[in-house]
Each structure stands twice: as structure tokens, then as C-alpha cells.
Protein backbone atom coordinates (compact mmCIF):
# COMPACT_ATOMS: atom_id res chain seq x y z
CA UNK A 1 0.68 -110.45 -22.69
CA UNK A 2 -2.02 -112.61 -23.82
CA UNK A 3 -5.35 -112.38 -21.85
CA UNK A 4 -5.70 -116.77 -21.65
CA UNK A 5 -1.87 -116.36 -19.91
CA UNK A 6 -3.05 -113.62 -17.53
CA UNK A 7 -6.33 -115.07 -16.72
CA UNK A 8 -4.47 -118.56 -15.89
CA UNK A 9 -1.66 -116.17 -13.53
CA UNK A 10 -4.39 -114.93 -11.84
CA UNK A 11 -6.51 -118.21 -11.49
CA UNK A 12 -3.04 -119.97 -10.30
CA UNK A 13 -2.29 -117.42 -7.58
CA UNK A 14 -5.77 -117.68 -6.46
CA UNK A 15 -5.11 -121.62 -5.23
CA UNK A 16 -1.55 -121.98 -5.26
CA UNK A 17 -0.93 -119.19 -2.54
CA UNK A 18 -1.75 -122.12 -0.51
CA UNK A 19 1.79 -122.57 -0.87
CA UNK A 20 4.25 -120.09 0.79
CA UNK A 21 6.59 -121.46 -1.52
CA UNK A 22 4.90 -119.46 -4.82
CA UNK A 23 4.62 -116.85 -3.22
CA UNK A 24 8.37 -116.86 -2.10
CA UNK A 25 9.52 -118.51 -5.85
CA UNK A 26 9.40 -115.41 -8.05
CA UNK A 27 12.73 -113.55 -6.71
CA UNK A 28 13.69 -111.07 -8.97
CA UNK A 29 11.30 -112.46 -12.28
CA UNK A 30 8.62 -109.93 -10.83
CA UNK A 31 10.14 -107.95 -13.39
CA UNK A 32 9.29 -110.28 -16.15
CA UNK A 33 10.61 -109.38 -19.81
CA UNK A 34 12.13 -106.02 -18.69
CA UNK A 35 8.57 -104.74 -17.64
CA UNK A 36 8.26 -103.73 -14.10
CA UNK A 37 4.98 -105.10 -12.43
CA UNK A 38 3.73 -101.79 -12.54
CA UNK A 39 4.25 -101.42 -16.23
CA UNK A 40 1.40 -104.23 -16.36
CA UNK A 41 -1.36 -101.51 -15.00
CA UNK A 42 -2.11 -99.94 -17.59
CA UNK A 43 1.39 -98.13 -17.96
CA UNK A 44 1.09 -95.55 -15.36
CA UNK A 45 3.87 -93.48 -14.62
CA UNK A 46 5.33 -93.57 -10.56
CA UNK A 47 2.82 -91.38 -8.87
CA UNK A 48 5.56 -90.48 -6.07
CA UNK A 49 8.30 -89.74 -8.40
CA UNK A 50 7.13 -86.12 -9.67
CA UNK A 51 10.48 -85.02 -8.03
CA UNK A 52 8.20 -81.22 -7.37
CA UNK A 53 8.02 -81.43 -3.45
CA UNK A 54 4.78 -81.86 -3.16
CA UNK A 55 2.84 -84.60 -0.89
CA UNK A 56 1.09 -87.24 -2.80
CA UNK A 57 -1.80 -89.19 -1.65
CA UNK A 58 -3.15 -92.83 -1.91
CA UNK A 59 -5.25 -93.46 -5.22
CA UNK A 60 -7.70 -95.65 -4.51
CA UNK A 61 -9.10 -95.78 -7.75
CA UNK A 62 -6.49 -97.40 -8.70
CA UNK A 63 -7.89 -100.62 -6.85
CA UNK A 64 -9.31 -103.80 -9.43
CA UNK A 65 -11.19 -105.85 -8.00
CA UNK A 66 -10.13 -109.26 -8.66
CA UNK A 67 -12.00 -110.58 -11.33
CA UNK A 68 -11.83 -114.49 -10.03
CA UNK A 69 -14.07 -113.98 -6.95
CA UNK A 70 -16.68 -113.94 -9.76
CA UNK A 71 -18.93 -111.76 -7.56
CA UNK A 72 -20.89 -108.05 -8.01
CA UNK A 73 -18.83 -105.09 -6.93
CA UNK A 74 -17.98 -104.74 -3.57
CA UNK A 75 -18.90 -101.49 -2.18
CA UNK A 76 -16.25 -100.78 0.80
CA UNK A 77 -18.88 -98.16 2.47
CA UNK A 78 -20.37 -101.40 3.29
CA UNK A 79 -16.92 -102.43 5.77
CA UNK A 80 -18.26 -101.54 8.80
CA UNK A 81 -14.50 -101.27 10.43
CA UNK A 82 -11.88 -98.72 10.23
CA UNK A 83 -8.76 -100.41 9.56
CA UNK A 84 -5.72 -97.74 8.84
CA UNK A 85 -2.22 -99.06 6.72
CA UNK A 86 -0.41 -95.79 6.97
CA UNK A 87 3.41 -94.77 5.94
CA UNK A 88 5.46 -92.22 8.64
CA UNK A 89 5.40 -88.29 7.82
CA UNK A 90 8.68 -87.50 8.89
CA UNK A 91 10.09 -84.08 9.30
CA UNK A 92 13.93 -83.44 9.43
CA UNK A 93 16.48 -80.80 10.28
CA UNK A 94 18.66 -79.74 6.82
CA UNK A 95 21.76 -80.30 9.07
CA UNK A 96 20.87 -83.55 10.07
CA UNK A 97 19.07 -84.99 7.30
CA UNK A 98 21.36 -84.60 4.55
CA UNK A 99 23.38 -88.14 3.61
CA UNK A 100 21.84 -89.93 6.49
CA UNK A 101 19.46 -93.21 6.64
CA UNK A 102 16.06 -92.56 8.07
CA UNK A 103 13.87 -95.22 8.91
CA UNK A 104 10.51 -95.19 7.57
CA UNK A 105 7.26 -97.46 9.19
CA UNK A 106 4.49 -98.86 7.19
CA UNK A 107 2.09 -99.96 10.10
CA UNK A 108 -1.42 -101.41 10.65
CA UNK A 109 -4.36 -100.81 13.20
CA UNK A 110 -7.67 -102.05 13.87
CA UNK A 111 -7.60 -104.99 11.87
CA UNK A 112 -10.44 -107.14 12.19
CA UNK A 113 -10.24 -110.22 9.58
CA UNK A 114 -7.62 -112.66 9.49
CA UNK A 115 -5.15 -112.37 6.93
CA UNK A 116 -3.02 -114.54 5.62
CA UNK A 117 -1.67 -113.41 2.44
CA UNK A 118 -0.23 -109.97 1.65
CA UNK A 119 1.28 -108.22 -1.41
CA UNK A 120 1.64 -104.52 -1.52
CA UNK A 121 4.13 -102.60 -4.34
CA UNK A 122 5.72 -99.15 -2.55
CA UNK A 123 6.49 -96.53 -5.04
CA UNK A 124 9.00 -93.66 -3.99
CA UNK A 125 10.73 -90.63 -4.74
CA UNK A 126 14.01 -91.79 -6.51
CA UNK A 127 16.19 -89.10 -5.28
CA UNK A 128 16.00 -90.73 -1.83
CA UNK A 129 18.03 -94.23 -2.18
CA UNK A 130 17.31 -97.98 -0.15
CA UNK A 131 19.52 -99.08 1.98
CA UNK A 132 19.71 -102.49 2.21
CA UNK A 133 19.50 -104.71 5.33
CA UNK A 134 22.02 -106.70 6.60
CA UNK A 135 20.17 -109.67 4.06
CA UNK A 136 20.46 -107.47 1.40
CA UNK A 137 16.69 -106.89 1.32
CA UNK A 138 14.66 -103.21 0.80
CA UNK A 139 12.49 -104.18 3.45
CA UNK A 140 12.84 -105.29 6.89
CA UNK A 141 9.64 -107.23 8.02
CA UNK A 142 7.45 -105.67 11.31
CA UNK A 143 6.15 -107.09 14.63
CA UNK A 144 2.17 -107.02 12.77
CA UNK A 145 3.40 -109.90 10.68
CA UNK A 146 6.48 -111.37 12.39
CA UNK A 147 5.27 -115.26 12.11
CA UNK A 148 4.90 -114.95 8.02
CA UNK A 149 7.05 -116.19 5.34
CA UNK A 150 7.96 -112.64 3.72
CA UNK A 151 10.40 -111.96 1.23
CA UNK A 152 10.72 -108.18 -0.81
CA UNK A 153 12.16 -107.38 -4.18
CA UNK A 154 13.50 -103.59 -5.14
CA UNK A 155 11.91 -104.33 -8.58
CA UNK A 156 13.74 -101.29 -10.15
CA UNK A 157 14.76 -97.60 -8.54
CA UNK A 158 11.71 -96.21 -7.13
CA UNK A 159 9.36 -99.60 -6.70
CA UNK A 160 9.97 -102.25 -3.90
CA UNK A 161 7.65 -105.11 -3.78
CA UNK A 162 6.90 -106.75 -0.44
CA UNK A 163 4.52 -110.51 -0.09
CA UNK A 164 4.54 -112.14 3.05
CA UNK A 165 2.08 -115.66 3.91
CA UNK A 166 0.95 -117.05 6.62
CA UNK A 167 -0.78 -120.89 7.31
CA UNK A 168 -2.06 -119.85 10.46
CA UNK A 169 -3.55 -116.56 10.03
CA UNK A 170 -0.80 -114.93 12.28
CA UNK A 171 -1.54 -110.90 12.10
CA UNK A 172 -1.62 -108.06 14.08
CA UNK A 173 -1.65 -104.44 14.64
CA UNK A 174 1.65 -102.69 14.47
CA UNK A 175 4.48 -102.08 11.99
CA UNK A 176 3.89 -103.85 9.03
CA UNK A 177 7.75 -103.81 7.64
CA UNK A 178 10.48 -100.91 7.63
CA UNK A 179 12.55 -99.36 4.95
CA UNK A 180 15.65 -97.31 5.21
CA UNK A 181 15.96 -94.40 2.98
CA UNK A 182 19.36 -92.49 2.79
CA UNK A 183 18.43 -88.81 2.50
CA UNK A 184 19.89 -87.02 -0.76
CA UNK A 185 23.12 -84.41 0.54
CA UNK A 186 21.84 -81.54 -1.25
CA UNK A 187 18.67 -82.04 0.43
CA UNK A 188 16.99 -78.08 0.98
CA UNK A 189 14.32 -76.62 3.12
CA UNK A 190 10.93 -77.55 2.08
CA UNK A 191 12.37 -80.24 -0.22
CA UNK A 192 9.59 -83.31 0.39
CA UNK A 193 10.17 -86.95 -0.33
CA UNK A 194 6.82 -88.48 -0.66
CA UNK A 195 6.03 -92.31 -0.88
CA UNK A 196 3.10 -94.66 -0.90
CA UNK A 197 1.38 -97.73 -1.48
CA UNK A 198 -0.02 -98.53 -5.60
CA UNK A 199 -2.11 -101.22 -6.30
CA UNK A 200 -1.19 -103.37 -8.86
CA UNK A 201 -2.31 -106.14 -10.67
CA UNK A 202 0.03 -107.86 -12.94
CA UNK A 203 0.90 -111.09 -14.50
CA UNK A 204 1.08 -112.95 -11.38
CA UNK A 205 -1.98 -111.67 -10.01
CA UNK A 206 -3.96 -108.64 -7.56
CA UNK A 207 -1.81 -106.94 -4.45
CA UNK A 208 -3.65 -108.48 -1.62
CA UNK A 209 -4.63 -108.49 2.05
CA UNK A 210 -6.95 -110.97 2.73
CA UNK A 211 -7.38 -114.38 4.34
CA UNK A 212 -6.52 -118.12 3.32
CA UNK A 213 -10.18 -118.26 2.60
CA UNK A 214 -10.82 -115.43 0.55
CA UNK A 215 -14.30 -115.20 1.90
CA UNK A 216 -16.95 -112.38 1.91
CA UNK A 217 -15.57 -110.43 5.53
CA UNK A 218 -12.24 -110.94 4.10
CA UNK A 219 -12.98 -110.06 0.26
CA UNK A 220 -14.70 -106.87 2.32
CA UNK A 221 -11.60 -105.75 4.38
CA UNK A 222 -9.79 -106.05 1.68
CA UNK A 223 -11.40 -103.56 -0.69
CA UNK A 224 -11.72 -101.17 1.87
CA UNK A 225 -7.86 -101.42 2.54
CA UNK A 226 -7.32 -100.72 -0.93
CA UNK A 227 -9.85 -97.98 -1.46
CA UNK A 228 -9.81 -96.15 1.96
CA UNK A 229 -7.57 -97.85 4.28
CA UNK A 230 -3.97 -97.06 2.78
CA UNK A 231 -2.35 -93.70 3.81
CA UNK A 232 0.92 -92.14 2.09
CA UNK A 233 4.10 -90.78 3.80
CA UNK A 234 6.84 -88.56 3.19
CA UNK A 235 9.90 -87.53 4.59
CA UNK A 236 9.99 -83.46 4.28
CA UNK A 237 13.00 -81.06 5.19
CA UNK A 238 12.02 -78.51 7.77
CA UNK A 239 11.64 -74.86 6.65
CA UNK A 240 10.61 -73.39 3.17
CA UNK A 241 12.62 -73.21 0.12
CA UNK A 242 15.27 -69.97 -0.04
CA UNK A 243 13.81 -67.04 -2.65
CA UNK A 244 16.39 -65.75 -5.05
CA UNK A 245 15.90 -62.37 -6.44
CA UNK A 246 17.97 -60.04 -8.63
CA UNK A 247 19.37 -56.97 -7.19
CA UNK A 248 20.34 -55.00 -9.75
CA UNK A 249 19.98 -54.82 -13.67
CA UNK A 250 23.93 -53.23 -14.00
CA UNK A 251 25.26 -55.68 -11.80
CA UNK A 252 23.04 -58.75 -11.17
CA UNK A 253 23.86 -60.54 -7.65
CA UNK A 254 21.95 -63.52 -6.00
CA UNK A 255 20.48 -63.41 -3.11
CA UNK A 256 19.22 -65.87 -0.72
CA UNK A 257 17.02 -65.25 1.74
CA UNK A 258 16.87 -67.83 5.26
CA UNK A 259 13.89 -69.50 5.43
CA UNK A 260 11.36 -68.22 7.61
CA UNK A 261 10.63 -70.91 10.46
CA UNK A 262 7.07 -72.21 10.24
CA UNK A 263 4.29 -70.56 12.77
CA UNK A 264 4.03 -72.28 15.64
CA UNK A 265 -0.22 -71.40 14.85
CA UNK A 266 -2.40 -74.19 17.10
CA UNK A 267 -4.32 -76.66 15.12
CA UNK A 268 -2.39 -76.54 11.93
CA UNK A 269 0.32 -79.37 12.81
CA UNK A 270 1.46 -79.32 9.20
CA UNK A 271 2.54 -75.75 8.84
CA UNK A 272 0.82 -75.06 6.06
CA UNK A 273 -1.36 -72.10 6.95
CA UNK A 274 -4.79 -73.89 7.00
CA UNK A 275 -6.63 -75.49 10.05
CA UNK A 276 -8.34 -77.98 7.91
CA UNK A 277 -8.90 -82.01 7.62
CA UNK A 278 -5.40 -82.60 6.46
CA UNK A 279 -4.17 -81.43 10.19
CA UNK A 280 -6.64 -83.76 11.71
CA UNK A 281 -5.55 -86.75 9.55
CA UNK A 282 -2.17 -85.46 10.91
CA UNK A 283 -3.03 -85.95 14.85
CA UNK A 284 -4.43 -89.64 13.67
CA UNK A 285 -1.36 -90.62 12.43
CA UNK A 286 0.65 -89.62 14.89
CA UNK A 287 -1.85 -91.39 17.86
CA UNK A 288 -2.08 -94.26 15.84
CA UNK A 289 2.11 -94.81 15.52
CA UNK A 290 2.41 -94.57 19.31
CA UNK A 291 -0.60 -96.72 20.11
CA UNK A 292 1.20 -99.68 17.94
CA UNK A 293 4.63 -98.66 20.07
CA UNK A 294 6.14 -96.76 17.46
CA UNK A 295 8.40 -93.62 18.21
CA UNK A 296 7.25 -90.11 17.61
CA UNK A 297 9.13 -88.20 14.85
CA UNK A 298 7.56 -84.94 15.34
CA UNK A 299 9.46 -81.75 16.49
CA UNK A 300 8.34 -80.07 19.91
CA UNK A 301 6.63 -77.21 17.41
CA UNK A 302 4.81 -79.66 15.69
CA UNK A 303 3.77 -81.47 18.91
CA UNK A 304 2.57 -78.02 20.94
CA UNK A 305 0.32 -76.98 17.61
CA UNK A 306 -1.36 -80.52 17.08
CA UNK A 307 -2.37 -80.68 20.78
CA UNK A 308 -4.81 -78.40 20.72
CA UNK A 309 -6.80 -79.36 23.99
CA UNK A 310 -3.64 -79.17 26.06
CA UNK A 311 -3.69 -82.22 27.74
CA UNK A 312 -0.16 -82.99 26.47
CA UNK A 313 -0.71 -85.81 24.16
CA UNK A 314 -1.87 -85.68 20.80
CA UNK A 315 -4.37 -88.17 20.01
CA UNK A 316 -7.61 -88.32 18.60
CA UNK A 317 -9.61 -85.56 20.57
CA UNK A 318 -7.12 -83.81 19.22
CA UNK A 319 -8.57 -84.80 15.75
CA UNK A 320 -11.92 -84.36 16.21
CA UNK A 321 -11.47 -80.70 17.69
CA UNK A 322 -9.81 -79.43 14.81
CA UNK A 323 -12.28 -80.94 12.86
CA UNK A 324 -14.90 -79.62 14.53
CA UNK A 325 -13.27 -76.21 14.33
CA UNK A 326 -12.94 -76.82 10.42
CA UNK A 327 -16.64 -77.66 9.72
CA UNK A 328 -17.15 -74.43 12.25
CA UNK A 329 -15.28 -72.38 9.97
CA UNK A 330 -16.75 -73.46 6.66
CA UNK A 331 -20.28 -72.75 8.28
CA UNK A 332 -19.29 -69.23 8.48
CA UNK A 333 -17.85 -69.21 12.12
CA UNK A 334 -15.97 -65.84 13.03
CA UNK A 335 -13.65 -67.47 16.05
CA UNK A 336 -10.21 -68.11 16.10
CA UNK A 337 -9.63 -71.56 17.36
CA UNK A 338 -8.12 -70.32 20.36
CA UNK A 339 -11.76 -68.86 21.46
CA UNK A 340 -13.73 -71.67 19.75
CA UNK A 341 -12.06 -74.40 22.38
CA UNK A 342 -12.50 -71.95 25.02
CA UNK A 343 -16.08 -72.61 26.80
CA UNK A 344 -18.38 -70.22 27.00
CA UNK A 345 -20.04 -68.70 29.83
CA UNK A 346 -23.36 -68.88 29.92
């Protein structure tokens, strides 16, 4: 693509997404000249579709910023807020899981600008597959931005793109949109499913999430969104993967071994063996679905080891106590967790 072309896409989705009807025009052409919109940043590969189990987080270095505000770097330590855009982590039962749609969240809390336009690319897993709505769309819009124009494109097999406008700076907290993902039927314990958000910035222009205005608070938000703000998901089959082993050199045989169920171990929500930040970020997630009305997808193990105070609610003194434990630990504290909640006489 010639720079004078992409300059001039930018520049023109700068002042004509006064119009939700640019936004809204592009339909399937996001996909211009058999290039996905992704292709256009600097040919990375689909961060979520390693197919190896394994959770992926947000890159945030991915973010540009967008070279027609014509301003200094924005540093987002400067965003005094602490807006959260965060995907479901979703753990399911082999038995039930396998074939069936589950319904995945991308919400929003403590925003604090306006915002009127929004553009956000989801990358996936490919073995899970979209279904559809009844309009034939990958995404199903939310309650945080149920008075914008939105439309959503499944650019190609692992990449949906979502843009939604608003005149009147209609926003708030809450689910942003929903996508249903049919689970694969051979799905196995400890198979994960991982999906985020990407930036992007292709021919048309930057993802966004900013105001009509484009001004400084909203040019501010925005970078922190898309450095710090944006959290990844995943949908992950309870238990860990079966072993196989040979039994004998004469006559080899398979076995499988069941998979051991997780330890029900307080303060490590995530099963996996550490009490650490990731368990904490855990907790947050969790508080900040059901604060925005969202339903709770965690199992009653899950629930009893990320409420750690035992005031039967996991929420974010759940968070900081297992982060307090954490930085305990790494100071060279000898307690369990168990004894380290547990006040001391004195």
C-alpha cells in the first residue's frame, strides 16, 4: 500500500467518523485485496492461535499511537483512572463442554471519558468456531453501548472485527458485546481456548476508543485502554491433560491415566500451584463481571479458593490479600497463607 493512500485513510477516518455511516459502509471490504486488516500490522501472525493450551495475554506494545493527533507521546502512567476492558475466563466440565455454544463477555468498568467511537479486532483460537446470531453477525452488541450504531465483520477464521458510533456520547459500564463460541467435541482436560483483543492499524485507520472530540482526556483514556486497560480471556477445560506411558518393551500398551482434580489450595483460584498476581488479577475479574450484572462462571472450587477472607464473596479484598500474601512471600515470609490472614496475638 502506498504511504500518500494510507496517510489519506487515516486522515479521512479522523473527520469522517463524524458519520456513522463510514463507519458502518465497509461490510466485508475490511479485508481489502485478500489481506486481512491484521495483515496490515506489520504481518504478525494471530497471537491466540498457537493451538498449545496455553493462556495468552494482551500486548500492549502492540498499541500506535495515531500519528494524526500530531502530538508528543502520550505516556498512559499519566491516566490517572483505572478503566478495565476484560474478556470472561471460563472454565468447563469435558462432559458438558464438548459441541456446545458458550457465551463469552467482553465488558467495561470505570470509564471516565465519553466515547463515542469504538473499533476493536478480537483474535481467537480457531479450533473453537462463531456462531452466528440470529442477524448472522459474530457479535452480539452489550448493554455498555446499547444506543450506538454497531455493526461486526468475522474478517476471516480466527479475527472478528467489531466498530460501533455514537452522536451523543452514549457509554457505559457493562458488557461491551458477546460472542458465541461452539466448543470443539474432542475437547480434553486442560485443553485452553484463549482469546483477546489486538490493536490494529490498517488502511482505514487506528482501533479506537475515544470521544467525538478526540481531545487530550480522551486521546489519554484511550492509550491507556490500549496499553494497560485490555485484559484477555479463555475458555479452559477443567482438569489436566491424561499422561500416556508405555508399559512394556515386548508388548507396548497405552495407558491413560484420569486426571487428577485440581487442589482446592486457598488463594490460588487458577489451579496452577502458585499464590501469585495472576490469582489476584483472577478475583478482579470475577468482582468486576458481577458488579456490571454479569453471571459468575466459576465452579464452587474455584469460588471457595479465591475467597480467601471468608466473607463469601470474592471481590477485591480478596485481591489485595493475596497480593499482599505474594509480596509477603517474595520478601522471604515463612507462613502459609492460611496463618498469614490469621491475626496475631499480641
Amino acid at each position: 500500500m502506498k504511504t500518500g493512500r494510507f496517510i489519506a485513510a487515516l486522515l479521512s477516518f479522523a473527520v469522517m467518523c463524524s458519520s456513522p455511516a463510514y463507519l458502518l459502509s465497509r461490510g466485508n471490504a475490511v479485508s481489502g485485496g485478500g489481506q486481512t486488516a491484521y495483515a496490515y500490522n506489520e504481518g504478525a501472525e494471530n497471537p491466540y492461535n498457537k493451538q498449545d493450551d496455553k493462556k495468552v495475554e494482551y500486548d500492549g506494545s502492540k498499541y500506535v499511537q495515531p500519528p494524526y493527533w500530531n502530538e508528543p507521546h502520550i505516556d498512559p502512567r499519566d491516566y490517572d483512572g483505572g478503566v478495565m476492558l476484560f474478556l470472561d475466563k471460563i472454565g468447563l466440565e469435558q462432559e458438558y463442554a464438548k459441541g456446545k455454544a458458550q457465551r463469552v463477555y467482553f465488558s467495561a468498568v470505570d470509564i471516565e471519558e465519553p466515547v463515542n467511537m469504538v473499533r476493536f479486532h478480537m483474535f481467537y483460537d480457531t479450533r473453537l468456531k462463531v456462531k452466528p446470531n440470529s442477524d448472522g453477525k459474530p457479535v452480539t452488541n452489550g448493554k455498555a453501548f446499547k444506543d450506538f450504531t454497531t455493526d461486526s465483520v468475522l474478517i476471516e477464521e480466527g479475527q472478528i472485527e467489531y466498530y460501533a458510533y455514537s452522536e451523543t456520547a452514549a457509554y457505559g459500564n457493562g458488557s461491551i458485546f458477546t460472542v458465541d463460541f461452539i466448543v470443539p467435541e474432542d475437547a480434553q482436560p486442560g485443553d485452553v481456548y484463549p482469546f483477546g483483543i489486538v490493536f490494529v492499524e490498517d488502511e482505514v485507520g487506528p482501533d479506537l476508543f475515544i470521544n467525538k472530540a478526540q481531545d487530550a482526556a480522551g486521546r489519554l483514556q484511550m492509550t491507556y485502554v490500549f496499553t494497560k486497560g485490555l485484559y484477555s480471556g479463555y475458555i479452559k477445560i477443567n482438569g489436566e491433560k491424561p499422561t500416556t506411558t508405555t508399559a512394556s518393551t515386548t508388548a507396548p500398551t497405552t495407558t491413560t491415566t484420569a486426571p487428577p482434580k485440581p487442589e482446592n489450595k486457598l488463594g490460588d483460584p487458577n489451579f496452577d500451584g502458585k499464590i501469585d498476581s495472576n490469582d489476584a488479577t483472577f478475583c478482579l475479574v470475577e468482582y468486576a463481571k458481577l458488579a456490571t450484572g454479569g453471571k459468575s462462571t466459576l465452579t464452587e472450587q474455584a469460588k471457595s479458593a479465591a475467597d480467601v477472607n471468608r466473607d463469601k464473596a470474592v471481590d477485591s479484598k480478596d485481591a489485595s490479600a493475596i497480593l499482599s500474601y505474594y509480596s509477603y512471600k517474595a520478601t522471604g515470609g515463612k507462613d502459609g497463607i492460611e496463618d498469614f490472614l490469621t491475626p496475631k496475638a499480641t
